[in-house]
C-alpha atoms as a PDB file:
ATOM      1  CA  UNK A   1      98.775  64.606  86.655  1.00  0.00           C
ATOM      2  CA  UNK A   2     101.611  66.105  89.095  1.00  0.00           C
ATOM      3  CA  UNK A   3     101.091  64.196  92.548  1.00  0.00           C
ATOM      4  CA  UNK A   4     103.323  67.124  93.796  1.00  0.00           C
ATOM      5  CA  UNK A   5     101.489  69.492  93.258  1.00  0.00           C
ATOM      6  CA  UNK A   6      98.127  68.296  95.093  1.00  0.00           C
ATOM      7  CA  UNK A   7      96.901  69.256  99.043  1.00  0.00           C
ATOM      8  CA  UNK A   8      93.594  67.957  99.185  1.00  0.00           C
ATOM      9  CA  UNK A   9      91.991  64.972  98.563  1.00  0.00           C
ATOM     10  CA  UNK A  10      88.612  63.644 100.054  1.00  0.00           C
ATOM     11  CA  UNK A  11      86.791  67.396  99.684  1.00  0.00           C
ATOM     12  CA  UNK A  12      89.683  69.363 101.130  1.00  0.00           C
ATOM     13  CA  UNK A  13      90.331  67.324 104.674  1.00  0.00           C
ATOM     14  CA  UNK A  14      94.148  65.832 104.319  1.00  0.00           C
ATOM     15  CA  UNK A  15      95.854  63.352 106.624  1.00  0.00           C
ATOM     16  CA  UNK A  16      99.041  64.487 106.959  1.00  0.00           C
ATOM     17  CA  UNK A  17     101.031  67.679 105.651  1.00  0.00           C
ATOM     18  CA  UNK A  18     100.890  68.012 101.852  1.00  0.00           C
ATOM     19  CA  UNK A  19     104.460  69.631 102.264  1.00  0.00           C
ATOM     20  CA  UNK A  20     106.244  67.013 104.028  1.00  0.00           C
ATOM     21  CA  UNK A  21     103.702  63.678 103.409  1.00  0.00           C
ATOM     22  CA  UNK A  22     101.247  62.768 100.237  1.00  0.00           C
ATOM     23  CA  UNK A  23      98.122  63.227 101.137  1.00  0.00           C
ATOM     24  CA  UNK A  24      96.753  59.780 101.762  1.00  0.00           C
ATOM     25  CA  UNK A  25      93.290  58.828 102.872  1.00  0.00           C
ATOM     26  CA  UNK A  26      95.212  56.119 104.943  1.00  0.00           C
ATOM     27  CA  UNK A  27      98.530  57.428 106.229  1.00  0.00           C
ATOM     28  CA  UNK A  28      98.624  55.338 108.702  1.00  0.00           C
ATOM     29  CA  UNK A  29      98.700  52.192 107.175  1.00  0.00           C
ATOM     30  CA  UNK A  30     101.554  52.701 104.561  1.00  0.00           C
ATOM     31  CA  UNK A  31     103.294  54.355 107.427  1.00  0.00           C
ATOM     32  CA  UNK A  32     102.894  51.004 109.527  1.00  0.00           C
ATOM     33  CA  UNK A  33     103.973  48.387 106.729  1.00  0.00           C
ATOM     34  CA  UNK A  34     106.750  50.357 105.839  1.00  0.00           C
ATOM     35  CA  UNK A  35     107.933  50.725 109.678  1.00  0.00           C
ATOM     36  CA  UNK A  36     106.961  46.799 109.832  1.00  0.00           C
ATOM     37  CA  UNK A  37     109.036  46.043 107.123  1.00  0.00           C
ATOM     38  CA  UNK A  38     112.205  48.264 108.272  1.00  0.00           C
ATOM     39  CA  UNK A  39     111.813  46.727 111.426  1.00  0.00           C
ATOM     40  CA  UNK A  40     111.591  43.489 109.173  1.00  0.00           C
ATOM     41  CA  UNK A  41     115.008  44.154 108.157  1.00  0.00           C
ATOM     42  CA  UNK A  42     116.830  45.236 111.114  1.00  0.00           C
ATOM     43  CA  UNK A  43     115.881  41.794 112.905  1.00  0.00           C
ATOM     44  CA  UNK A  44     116.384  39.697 109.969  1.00  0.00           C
ATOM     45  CA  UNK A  45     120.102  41.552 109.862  1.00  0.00           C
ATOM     46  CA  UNK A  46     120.663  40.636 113.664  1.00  0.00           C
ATOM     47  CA  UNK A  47     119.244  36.661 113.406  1.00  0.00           C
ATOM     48  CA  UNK A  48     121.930  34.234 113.748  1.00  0.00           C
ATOM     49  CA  UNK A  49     122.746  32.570 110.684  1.00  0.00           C
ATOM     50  CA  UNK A  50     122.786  29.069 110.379  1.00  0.00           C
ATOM     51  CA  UNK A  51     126.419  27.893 109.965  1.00  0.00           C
ATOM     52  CA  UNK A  52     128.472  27.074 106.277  1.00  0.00           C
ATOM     53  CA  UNK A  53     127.106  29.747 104.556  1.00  0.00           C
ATOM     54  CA  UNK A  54     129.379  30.994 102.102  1.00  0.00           C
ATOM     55  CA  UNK A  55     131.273  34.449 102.571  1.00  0.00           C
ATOM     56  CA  UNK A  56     130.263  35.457  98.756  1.00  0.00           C
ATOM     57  CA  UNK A  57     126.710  34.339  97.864  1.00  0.00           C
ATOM     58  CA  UNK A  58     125.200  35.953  95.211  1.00  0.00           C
ATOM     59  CA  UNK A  59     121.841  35.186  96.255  1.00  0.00           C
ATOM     60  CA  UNK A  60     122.492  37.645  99.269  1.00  0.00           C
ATOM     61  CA  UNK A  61     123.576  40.274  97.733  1.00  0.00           C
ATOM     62  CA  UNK A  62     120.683  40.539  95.368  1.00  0.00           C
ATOM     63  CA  UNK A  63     118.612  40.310  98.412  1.00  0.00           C
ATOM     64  CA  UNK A  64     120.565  43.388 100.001  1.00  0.00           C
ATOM     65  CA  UNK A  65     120.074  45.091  97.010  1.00  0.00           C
ATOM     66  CA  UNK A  66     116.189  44.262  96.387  1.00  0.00           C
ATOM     67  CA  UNK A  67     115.773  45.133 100.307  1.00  0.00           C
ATOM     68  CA  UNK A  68     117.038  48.651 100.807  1.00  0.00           C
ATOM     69  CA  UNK A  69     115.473  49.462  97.134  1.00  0.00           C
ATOM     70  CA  UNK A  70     111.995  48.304  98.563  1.00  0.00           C
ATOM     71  CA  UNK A  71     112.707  50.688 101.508  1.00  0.00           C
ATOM     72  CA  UNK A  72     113.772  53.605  99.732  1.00  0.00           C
ATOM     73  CA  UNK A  73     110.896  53.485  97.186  1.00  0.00           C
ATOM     74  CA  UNK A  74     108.607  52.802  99.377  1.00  0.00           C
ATOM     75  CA  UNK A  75     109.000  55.547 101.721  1.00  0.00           C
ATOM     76  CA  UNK A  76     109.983  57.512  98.721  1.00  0.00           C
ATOM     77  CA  UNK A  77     106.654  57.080  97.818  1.00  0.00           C
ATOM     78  CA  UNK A  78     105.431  58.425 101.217  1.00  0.00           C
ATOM     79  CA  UNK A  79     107.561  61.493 100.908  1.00  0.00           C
ATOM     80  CA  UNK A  80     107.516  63.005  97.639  1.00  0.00           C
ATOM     81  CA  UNK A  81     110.143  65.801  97.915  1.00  0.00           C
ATOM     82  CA  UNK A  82     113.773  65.148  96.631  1.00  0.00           C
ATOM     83  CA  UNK A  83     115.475  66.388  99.786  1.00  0.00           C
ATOM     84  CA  UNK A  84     113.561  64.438 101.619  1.00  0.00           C
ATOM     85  CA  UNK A  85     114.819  61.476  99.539  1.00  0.00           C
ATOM     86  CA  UNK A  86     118.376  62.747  99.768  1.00  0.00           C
ATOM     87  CA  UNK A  87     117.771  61.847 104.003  1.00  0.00           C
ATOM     88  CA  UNK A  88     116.104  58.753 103.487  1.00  0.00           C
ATOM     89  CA  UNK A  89     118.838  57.331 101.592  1.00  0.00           C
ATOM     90  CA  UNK A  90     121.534  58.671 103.872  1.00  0.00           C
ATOM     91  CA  UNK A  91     119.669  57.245 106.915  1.00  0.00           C
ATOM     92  CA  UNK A  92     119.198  53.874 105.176  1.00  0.00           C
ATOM     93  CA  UNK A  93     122.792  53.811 104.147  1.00  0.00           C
ATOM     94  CA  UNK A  94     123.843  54.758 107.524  1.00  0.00           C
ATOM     95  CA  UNK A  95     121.421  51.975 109.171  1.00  0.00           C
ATOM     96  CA  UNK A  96     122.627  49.197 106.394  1.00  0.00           C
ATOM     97  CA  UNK A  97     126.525  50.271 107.562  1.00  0.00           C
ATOM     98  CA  UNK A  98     125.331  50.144 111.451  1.00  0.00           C
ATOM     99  CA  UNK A  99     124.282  47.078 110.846  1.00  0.00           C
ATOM    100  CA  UNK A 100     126.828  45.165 109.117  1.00  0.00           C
ATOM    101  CA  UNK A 101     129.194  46.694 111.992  1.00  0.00           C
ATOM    102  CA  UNK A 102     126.556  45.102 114.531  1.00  0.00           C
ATOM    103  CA  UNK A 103     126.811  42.015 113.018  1.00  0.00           C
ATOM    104  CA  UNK A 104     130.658  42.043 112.351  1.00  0.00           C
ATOM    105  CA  UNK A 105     130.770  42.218 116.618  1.00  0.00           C
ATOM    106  CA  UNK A 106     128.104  39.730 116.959  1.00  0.00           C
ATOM    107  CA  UNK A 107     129.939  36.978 116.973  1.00  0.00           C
ATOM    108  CA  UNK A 108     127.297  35.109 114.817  1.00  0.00           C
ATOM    109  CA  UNK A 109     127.159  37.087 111.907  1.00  0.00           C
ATOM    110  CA  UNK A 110     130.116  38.232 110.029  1.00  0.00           C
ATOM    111  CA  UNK A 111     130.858  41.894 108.230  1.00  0.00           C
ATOM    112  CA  UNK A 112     130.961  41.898 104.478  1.00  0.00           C
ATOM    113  CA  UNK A 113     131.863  45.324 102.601  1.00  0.00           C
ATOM    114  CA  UNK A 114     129.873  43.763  99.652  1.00  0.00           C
ATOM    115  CA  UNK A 115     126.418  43.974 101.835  1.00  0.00           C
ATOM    116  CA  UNK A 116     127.224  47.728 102.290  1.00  0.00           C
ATOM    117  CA  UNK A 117     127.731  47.888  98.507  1.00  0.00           C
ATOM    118  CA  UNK A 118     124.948  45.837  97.816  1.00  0.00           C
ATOM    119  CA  UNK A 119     122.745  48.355  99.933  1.00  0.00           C
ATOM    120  CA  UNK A 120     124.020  50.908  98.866  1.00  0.00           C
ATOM    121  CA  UNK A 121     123.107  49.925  94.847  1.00  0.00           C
ATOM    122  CA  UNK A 122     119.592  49.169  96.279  1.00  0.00           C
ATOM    123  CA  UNK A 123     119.244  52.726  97.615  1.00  0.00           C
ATOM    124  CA  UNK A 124     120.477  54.414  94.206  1.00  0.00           C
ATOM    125  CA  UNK A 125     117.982  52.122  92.577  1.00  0.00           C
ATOM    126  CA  UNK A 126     115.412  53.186  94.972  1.00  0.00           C
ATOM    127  CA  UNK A 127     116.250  56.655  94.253  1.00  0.00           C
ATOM    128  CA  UNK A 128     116.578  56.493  90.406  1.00  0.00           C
ATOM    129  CA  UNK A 129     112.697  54.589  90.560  1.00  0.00           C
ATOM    130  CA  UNK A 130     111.395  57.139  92.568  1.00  0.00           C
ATOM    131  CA  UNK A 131     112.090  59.556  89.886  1.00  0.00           C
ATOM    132  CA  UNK A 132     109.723  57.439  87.652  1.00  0.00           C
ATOM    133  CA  UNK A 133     105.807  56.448  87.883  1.00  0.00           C
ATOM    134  CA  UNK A 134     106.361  54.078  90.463  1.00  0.00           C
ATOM    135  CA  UNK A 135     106.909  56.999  92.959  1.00  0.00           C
ATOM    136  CA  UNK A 136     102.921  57.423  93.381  1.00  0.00           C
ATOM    137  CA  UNK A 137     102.014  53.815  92.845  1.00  0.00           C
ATOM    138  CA  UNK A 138     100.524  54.507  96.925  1.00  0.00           C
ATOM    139  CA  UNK A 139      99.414  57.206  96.475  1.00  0.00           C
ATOM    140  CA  UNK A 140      96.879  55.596  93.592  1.00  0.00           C
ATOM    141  CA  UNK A 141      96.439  52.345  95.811  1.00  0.00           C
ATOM    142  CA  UNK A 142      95.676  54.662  98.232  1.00  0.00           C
ATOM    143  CA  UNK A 143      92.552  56.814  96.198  1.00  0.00           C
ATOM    144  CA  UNK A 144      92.199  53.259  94.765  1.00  0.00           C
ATOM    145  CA  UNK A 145      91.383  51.534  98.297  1.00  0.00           C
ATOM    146  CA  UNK A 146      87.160  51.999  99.325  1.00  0.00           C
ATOM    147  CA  UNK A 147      87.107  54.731 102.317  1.00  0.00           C
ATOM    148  CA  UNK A 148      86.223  52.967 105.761  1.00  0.00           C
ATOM    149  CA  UNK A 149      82.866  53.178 106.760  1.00  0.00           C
ATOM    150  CA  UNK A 150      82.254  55.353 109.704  1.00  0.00           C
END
């Protein structure tokens, strides 16, 4: 079954756009986590750090990468069209970059080229999965999920 290809669900009445969003019974809730969980990681960038941690931990990195992947798939899964991909992983690279500049001036936290590489990985992870089945794994939680009673 192409997941593209459908505009209705729930006897023709749709949430949000079947040309921009998939057409979830609850848009607003994937929308939410995934806005919780960028704004997740834009406070977790900016928290001071406790001090000694090492300048190369590879422990971080994966984290980096594991984080921005989780974004872009996730919000990959929200938006199914390619271009639309192509932005979100220019916006998260751009926000992973403001970041690391944020924290290089913090004073706090340092700046590490590797994080920006590490993001960057996660993204074209994210991207290469959303080319797979786990692009619509929402979209099925989604039809999955019992409708609210009214």
């Amino acid at each position: 079954m192409n997941i593209r290809g459908i505009t209705e669900i729930n006897g023709g009445t749709t949430c949000a756009s079947p040309d921009i969003m998939h057409p979830f019974k609850y848009p607003k809730l994937w929308l939410g986590l995934g806005w919780t969980f960028f704004a997740l990681v834009v406070f977790l960038s900016l928290w001071p750090k406790l001090p000694g941690v090492l300048s190369f931990n590879p422990g971080d990195k994966i984290g980096h990468l594991v984080t921005y992947m989780t974004l872009m798939l996730w919000f990959a899964n929200m938006y199914p069209q390619r271009n639309h991909h192509l932005l979100l992983a220019g916006a998260f690279l751009g926000m992973g970059m403001g970041l690391e500049l944020i924290q290089g001036m913090s004073g706090y936290r340092t700046f590490a080229y590797m994080d920006i590489v590490a993001n960057g990985l996660g993204i074209l992870l994210g991207l290469w999965l959303a080319e797979t089945r786990l692009a619509t794994c929402l979209f099925y939680l989604d039809t999955w999920l019992p409708p609210l009673s009214q």
